[in-house]
N, C-alpha and C. Protein backbone atom coordinates (compact mmCIF):
# COMPACT_ATOMS: atom_id res chain seq x y z
N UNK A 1 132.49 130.71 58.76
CA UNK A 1 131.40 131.26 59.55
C UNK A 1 131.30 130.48 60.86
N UNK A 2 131.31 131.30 61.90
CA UNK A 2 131.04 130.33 63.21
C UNK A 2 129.68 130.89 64.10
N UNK A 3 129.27 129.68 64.94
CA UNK A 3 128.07 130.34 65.07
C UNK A 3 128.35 130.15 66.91
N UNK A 4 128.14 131.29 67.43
CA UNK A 4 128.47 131.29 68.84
C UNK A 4 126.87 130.86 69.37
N UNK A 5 127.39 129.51 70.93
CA UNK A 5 126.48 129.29 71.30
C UNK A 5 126.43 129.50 73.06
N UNK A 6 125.43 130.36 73.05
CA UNK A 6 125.52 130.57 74.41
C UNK A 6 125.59 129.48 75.94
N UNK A 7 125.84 129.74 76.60
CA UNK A 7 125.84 128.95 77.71
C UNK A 7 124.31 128.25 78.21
N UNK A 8 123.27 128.93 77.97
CA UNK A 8 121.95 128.40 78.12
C UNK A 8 121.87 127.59 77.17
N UNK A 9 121.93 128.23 76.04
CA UNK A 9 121.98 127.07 74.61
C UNK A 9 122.26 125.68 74.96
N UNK A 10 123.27 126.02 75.13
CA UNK A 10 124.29 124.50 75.68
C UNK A 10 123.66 123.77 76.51
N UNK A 11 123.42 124.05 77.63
CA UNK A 11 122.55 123.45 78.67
C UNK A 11 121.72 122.94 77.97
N UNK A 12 120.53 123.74 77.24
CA UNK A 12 119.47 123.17 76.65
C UNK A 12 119.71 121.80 75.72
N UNK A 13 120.52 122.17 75.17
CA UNK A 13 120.45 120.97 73.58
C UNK A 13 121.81 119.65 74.27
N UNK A 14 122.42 120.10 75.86
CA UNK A 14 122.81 118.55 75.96
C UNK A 14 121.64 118.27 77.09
N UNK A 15 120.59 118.78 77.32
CA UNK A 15 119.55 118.39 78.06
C UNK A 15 118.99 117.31 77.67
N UNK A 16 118.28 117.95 76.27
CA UNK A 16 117.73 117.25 75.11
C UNK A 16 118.59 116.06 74.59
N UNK A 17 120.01 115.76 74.56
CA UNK A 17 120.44 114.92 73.57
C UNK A 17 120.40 114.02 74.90
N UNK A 18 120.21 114.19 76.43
CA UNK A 18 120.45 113.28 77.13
C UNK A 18 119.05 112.49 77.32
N UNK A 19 118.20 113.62 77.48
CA UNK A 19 116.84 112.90 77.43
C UNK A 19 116.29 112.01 76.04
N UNK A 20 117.11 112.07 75.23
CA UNK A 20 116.82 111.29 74.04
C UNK A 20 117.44 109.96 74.04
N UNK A 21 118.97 110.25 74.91
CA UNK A 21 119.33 109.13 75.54
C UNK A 21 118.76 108.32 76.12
N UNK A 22 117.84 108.70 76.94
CA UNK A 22 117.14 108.48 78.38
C UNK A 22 116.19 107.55 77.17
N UNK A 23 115.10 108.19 76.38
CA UNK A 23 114.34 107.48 76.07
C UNK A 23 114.63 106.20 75.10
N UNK A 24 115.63 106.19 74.38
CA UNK A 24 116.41 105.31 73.70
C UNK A 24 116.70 104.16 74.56
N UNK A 25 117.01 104.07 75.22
CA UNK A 25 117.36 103.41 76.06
C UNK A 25 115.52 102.76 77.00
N UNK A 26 114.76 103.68 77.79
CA UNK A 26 113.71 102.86 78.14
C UNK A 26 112.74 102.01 77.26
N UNK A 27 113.17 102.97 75.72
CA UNK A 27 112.23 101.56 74.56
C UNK A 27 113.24 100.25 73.93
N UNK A 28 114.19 100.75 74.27
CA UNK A 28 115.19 99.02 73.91
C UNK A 28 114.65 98.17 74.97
N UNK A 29 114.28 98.96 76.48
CA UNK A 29 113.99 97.67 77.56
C UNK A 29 112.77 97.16 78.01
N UNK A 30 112.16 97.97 77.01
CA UNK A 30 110.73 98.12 77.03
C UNK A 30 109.90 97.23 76.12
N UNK A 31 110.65 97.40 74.93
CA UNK A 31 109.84 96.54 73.44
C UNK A 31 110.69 97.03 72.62
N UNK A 32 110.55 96.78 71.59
CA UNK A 32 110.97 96.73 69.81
C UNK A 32 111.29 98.05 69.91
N UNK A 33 112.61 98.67 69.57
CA UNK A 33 112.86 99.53 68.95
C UNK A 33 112.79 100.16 67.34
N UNK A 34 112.56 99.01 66.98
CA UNK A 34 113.07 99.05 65.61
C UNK A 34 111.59 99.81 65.00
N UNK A 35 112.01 100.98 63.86
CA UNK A 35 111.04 102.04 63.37
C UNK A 35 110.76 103.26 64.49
N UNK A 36 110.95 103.02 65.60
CA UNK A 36 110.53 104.15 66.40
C UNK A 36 111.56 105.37 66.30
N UNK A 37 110.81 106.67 65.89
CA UNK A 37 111.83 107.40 65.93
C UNK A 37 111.48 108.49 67.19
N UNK A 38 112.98 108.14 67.91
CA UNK A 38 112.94 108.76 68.95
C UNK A 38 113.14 110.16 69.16
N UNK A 39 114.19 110.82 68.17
CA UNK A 39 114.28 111.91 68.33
C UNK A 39 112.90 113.09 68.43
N UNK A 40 112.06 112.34 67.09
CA UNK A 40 110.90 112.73 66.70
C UNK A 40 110.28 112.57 67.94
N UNK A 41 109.71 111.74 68.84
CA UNK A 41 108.80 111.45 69.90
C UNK A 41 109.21 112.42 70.75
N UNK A 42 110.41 112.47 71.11
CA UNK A 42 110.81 113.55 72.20
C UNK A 42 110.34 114.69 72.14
N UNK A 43 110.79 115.35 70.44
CA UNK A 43 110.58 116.66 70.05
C UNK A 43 108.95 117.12 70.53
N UNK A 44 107.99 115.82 69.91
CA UNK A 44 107.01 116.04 70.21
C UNK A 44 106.24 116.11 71.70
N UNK A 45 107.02 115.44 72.53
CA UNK A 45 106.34 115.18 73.92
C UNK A 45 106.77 116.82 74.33
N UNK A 46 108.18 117.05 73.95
CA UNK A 46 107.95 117.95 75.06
C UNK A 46 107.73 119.27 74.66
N UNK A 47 106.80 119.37 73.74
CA UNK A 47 105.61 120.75 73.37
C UNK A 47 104.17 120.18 73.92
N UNK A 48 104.26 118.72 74.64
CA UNK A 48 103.01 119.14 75.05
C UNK A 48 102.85 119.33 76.88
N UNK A 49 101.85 119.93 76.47
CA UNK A 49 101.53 120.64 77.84
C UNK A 49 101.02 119.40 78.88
N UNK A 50 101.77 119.37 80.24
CA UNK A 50 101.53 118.33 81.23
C UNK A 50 101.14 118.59 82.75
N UNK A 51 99.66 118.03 82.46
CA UNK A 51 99.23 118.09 84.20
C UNK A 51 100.43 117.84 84.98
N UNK A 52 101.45 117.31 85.16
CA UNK A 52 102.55 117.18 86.11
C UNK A 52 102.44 118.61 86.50
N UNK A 53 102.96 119.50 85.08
CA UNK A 53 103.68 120.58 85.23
C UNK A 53 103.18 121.43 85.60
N UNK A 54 101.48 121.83 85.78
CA UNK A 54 100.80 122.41 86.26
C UNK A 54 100.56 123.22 84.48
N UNK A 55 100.40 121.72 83.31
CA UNK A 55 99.72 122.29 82.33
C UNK A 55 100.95 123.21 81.24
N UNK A 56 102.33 123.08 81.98
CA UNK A 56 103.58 123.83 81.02
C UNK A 56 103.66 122.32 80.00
N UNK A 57 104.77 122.77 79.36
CA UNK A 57 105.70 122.10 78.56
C UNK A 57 106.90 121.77 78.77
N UNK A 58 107.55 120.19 79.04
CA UNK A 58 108.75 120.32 79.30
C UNK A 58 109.90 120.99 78.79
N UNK A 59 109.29 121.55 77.73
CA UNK A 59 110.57 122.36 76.76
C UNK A 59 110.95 123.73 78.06
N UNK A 60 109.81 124.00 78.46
CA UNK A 60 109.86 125.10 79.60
C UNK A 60 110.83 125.30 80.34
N UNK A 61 111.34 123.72 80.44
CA UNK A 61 112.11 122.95 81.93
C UNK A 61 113.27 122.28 81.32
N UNK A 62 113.61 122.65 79.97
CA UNK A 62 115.08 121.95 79.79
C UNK A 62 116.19 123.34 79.56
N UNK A 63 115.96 124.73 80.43
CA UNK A 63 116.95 125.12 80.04
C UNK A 63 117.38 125.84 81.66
N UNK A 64 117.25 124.49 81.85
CA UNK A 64 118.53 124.63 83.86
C UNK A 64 118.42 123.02 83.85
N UNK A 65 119.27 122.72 84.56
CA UNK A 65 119.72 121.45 85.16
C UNK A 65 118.62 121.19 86.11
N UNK A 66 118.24 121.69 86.87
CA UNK A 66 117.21 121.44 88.15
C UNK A 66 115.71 121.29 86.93
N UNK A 67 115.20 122.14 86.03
CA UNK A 67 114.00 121.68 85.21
C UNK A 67 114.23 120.75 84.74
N UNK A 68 115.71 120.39 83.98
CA UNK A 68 115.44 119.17 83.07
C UNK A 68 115.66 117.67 84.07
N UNK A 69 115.90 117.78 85.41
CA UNK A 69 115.80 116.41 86.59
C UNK A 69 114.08 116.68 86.68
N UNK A 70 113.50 117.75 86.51
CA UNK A 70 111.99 117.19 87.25
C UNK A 70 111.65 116.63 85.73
N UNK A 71 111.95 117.30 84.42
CA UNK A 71 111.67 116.64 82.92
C UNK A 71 111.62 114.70 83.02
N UNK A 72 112.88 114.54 83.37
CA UNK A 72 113.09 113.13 83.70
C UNK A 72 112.65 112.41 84.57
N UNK A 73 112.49 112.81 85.62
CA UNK A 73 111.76 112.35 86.77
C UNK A 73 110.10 111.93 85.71
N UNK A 74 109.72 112.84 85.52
CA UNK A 74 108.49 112.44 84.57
C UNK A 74 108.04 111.48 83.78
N UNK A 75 109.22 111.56 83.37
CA UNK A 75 109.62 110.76 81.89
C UNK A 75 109.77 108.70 82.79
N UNK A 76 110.71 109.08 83.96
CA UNK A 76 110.62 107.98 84.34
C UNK A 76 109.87 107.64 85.08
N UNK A 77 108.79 108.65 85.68
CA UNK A 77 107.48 107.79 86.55
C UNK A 77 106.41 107.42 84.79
N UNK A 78 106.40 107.89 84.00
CA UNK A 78 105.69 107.42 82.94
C UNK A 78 105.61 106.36 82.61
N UNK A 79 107.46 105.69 82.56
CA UNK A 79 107.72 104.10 81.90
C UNK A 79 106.98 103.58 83.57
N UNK A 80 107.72 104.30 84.62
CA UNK A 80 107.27 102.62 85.17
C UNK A 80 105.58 102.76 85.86
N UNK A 81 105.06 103.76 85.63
CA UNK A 81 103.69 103.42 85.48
C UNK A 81 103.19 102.60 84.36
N UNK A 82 103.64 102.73 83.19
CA UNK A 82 103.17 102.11 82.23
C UNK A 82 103.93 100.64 82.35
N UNK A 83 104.99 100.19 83.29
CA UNK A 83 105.63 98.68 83.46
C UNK A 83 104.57 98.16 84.84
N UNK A 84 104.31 99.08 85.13
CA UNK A 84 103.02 98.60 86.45
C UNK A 84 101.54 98.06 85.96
N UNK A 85 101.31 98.89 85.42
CA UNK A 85 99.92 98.52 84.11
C UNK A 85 100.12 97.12 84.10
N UNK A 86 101.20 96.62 82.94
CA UNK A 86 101.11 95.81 82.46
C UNK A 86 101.69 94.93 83.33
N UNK A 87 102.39 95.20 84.50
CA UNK A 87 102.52 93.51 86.12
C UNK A 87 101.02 93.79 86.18
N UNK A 88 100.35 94.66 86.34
CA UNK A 88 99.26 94.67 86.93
C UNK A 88 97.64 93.07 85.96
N UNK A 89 98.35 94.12 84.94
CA UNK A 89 97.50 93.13 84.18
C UNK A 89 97.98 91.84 83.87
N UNK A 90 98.69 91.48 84.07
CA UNK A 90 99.51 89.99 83.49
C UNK A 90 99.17 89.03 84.35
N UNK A 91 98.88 89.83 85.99
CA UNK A 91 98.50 88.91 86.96
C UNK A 91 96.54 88.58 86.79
N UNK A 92 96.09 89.17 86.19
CA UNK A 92 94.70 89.03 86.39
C UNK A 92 94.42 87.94 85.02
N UNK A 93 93.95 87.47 86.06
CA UNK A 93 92.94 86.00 84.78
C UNK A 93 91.61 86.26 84.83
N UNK A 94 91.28 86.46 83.33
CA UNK A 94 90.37 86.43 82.92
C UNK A 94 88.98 85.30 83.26
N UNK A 95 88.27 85.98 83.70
CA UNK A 95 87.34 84.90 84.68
C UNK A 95 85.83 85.02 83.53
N UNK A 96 85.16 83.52 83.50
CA UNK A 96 84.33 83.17 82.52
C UNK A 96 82.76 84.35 82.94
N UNK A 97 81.76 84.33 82.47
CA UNK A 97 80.12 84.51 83.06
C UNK A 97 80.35 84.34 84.08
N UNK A 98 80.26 82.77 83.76
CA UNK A 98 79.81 81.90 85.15
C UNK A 98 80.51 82.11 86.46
N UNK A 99 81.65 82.16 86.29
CA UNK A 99 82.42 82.23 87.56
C UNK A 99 81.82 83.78 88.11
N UNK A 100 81.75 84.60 86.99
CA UNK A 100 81.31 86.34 87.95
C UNK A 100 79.70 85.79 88.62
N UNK A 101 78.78 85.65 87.68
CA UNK A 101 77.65 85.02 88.33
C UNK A 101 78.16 84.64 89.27
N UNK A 102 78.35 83.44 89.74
CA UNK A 102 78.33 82.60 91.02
C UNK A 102 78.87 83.30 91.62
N UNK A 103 80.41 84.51 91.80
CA UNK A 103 80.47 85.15 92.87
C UNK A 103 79.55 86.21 93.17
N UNK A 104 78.70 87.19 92.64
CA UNK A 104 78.35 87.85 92.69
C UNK A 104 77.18 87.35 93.73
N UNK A 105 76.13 86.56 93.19
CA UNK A 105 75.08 85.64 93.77
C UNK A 105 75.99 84.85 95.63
N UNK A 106 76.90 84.66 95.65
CA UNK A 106 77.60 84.07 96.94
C UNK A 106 76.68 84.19 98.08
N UNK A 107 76.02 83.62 98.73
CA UNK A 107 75.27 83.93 100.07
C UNK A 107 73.81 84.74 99.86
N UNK A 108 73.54 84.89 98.79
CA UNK A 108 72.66 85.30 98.37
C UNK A 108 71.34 84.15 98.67
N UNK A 109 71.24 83.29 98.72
CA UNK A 109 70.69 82.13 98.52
C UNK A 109 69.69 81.89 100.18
C-alpha cells in the first residue's frame, strides 16, 4: 500500500519537522532539556491563535515557505524576548524599604 503525498503536504510536515528543529535546539540553549517534549509543545503552540497573526494559528502559515519564515520569525522574537526579560532582570538589585523610602522622600525635606 502506498500512500501518495502531495506537494503541499510536503511543504507542510518538513515545515513542521524544521520548526521542531528550531525549537529543540532554542531549549538546549536556553535551559534543561531533559523531559520537555518538544514535538508535543509545538503541536500545541501552533493551534493557538496569536495576536502576531492578527488572532490566526500558525498551523495557518506552515503550508508555503513565506508563512512558515513569518511562523519562525515569531517563534524567534519569543525566545529572545523572553532572553531580554531575564538580562533585564538579572541586572536589577533588589533594593531594601529603606533605600525606596529615602529615595522617594529625596528633597522633600
Amino acid at each position: 500500500m502506498s500512500i501518495a503525498i502531495t506537494k503541499d503536504d510536503s511543504i507542510q510536515l518538513l515545515g513542521k519537522a524544521q520548526l521542531i528543529g528550531r525549537v529543540q535546539q532554542m531549549v538546549a540553549e536556553s535551559g534543561d532539556p531533559e523531559g520537555f517534549d518538544v514535538a508535543a509543545w509545538v503541536a500545541q503552540w501552533l493551534e493557538t491563535p496569536l495576536p502576531a497573526l492578527g488572532g490566526e494559528t500558525p498551523e495557518k502559515f506552515m503550508g508555503t515557505a513565506g508563512g512558515q519564515a513569518i511562523v519562525t520569525t515569531i517563534l524567534a522574537r519569543m525566545q529572545w524576548g523572553v532572553l531580554l526579560l531575564i538580562a533585564i532582570l538579572a541586572t536589577c538589585q533588589p533594593q531594601t524599604s529603606r533605600q525606596v523610602d529615602n529615595e522617594a522622600y529625596d528633597g522633600v525635606y
